[in-house]
Protein backbone atom coordinates (compact mmCIF):
# COMPACT_ATOMS: atom_id res chain seq x y z
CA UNK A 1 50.42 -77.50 83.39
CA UNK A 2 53.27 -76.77 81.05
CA UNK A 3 51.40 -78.41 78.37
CA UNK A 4 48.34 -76.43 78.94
CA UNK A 5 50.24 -73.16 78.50
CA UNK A 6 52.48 -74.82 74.95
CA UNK A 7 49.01 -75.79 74.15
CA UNK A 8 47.25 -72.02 74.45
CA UNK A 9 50.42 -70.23 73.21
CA UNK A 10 50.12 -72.28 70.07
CA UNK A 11 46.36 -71.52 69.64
CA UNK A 12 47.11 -67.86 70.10
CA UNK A 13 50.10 -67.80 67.64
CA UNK A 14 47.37 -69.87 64.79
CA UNK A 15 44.70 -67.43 65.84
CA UNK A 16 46.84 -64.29 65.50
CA UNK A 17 47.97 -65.74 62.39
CA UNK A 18 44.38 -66.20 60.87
CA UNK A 19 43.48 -62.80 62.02
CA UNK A 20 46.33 -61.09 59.82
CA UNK A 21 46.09 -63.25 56.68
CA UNK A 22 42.36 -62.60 56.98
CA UNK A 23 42.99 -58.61 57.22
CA UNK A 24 45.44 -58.94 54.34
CA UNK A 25 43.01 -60.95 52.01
CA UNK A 26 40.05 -58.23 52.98
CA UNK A 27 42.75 -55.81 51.91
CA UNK A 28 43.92 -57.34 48.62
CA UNK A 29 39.70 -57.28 47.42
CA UNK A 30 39.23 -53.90 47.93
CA UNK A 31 38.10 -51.76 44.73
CA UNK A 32 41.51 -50.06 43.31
CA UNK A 33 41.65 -47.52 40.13
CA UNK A 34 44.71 -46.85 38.30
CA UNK A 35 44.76 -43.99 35.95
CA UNK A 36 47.07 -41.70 34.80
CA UNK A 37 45.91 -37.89 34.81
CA UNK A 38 46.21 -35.27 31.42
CA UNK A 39 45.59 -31.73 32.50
CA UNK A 40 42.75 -29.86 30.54
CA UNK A 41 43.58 -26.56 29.09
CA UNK A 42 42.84 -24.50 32.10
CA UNK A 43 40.30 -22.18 30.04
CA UNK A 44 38.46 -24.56 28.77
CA UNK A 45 35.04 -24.58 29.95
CA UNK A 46 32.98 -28.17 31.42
CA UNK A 47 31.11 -28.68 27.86
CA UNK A 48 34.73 -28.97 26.09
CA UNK A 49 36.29 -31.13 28.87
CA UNK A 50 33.24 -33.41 28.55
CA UNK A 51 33.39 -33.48 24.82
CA UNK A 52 36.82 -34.37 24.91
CA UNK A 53 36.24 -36.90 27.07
CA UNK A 54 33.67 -38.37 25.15
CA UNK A 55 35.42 -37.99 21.59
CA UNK A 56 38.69 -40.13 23.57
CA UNK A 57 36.16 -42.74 24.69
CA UNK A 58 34.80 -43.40 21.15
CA UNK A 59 38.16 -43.49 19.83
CA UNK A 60 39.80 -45.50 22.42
CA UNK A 61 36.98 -48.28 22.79
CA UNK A 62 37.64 -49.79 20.14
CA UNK A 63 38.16 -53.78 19.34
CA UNK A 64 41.47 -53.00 17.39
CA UNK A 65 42.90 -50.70 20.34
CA UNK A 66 41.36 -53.36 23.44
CA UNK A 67 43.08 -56.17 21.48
CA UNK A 68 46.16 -54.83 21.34
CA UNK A 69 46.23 -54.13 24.66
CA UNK A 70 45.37 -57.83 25.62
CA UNK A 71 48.16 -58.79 23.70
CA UNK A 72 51.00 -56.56 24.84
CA UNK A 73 50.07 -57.22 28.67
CA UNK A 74 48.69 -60.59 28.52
CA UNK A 75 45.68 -59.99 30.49
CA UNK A 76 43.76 -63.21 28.76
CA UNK A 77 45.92 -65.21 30.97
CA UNK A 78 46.98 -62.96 34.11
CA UNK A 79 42.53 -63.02 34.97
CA UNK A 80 42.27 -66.35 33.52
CA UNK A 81 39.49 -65.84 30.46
CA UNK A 82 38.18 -68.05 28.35
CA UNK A 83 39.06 -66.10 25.15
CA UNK A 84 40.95 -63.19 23.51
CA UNK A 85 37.32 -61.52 22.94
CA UNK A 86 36.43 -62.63 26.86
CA UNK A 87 39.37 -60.32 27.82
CA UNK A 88 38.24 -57.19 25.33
CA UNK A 89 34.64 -57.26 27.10
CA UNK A 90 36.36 -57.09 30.25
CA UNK A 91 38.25 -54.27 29.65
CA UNK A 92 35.56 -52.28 28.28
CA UNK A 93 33.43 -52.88 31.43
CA UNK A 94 36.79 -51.45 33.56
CA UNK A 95 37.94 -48.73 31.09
CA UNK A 96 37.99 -45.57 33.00
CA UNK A 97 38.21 -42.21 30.70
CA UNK A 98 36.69 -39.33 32.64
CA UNK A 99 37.08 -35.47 33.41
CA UNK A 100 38.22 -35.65 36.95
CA UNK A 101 40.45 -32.93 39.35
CA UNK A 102 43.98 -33.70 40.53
CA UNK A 103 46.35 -31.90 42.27
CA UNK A 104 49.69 -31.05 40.36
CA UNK A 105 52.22 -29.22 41.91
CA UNK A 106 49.62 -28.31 44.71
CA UNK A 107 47.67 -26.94 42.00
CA UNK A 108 43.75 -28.33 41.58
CA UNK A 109 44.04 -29.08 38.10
CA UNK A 110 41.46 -29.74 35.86
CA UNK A 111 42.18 -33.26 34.39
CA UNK A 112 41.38 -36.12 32.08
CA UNK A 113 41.62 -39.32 33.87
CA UNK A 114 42.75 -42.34 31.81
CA UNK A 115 43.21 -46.31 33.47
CA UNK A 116 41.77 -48.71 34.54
CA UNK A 117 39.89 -50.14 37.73
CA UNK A 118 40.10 -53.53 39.56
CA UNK A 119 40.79 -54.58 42.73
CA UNK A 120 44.25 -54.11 44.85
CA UNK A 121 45.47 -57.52 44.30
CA UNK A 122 45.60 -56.23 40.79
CA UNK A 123 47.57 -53.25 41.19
CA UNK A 124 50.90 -53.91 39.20
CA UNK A 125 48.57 -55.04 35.87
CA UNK A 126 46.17 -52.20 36.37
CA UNK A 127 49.55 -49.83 36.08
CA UNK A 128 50.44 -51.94 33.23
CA UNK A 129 47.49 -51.52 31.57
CA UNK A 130 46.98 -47.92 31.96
CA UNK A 131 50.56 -47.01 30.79
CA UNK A 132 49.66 -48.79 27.49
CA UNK A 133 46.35 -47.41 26.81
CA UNK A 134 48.49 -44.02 27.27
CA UNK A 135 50.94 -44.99 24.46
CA UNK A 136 47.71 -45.51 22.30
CA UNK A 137 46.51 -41.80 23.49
CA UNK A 138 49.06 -40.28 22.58
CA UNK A 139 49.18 -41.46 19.18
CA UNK A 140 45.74 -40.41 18.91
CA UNK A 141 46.61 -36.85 20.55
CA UNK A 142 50.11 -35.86 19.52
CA UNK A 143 49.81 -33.73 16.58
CA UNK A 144 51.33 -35.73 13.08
CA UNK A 145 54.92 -34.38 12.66
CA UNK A 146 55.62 -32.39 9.72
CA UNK A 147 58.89 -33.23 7.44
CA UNK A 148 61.09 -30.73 7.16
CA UNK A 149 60.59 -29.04 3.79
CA UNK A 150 63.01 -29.36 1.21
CA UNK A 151 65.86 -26.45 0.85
CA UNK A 152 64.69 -24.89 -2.01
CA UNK A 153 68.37 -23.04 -2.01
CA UNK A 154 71.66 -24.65 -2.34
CA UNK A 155 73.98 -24.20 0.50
CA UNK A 156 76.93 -24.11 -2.12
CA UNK A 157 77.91 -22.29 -5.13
């Protein structure tokens, strides 16, 4: 009888088991996006957000940005592709740039949404991603600094 009940205990404890690494693998495939949000100009109107976002997406899609970013997070290894070009494609097919809404502060803010999307086993390089595809916007975005002009006046006499 004893054996029996080491017997079911055991079945229980491998079918328990199977149920939560089963849960957890459903878990780790669902879709996840990772972007990080730039607020509009709150009086600009839906035409400029959407040209904004669409003069962004022509500048940021292209080969010379994507590789880069393959190279500086290593994503032609971390998803196993077959090539440096293999990885680019992919990227372009998960790219997200879009006028979107988020809440900062407790505000609704009006905002342009720039990541990445994937699945939730792919969480940390989707972060990765999208925090160097915003180094490359903001090189695109930040105005070029100005050098201080010369001082056309000596400070001594």
């Amino acid at each position: 009888m004893q054996r029996w009940i080491a017997l079911a205990s055991l079945v229980l404890v491998l079918l328990g088991g199977g149920v939560v690494f089963g849960y957890w693998k459903h878990k780790q495939g669902l879709p996840d996006k990772r972007y990080v949000p730039l607020a509009f100009n709150p009086d600009s109107t839906e035409e400029q957000r959407q040209a904004s976002v669409k003069d962004l997406r022509d500048k940021l899609l292209t080969d010379v940005i994507l590789t880069g970013i393959v190279r500086d997070c290593n994503v032609e290894s971390k998803w196993e592709l077959p090539s440096e070009q293999a990885a680019v494609e992919e990227l372009k097919k998960r790219v997200i740039i879009e006028a979107g809404e988020t809440r900062i502060k407790g505000v609704p803010t009006p905002t342009l949404n720039i990541g990445f999307s994937g699945i939730a086993a792919e969480h940390n390089d989707l972060n990765a991603l999208a925090e160097r595809l915003m180094e490359d916007v903001q090189r695109l975005v930040a105005p070029p600094e100005k050098k201080p002009a010369a001082d056309p006046m000596p400070t001594s006499y």
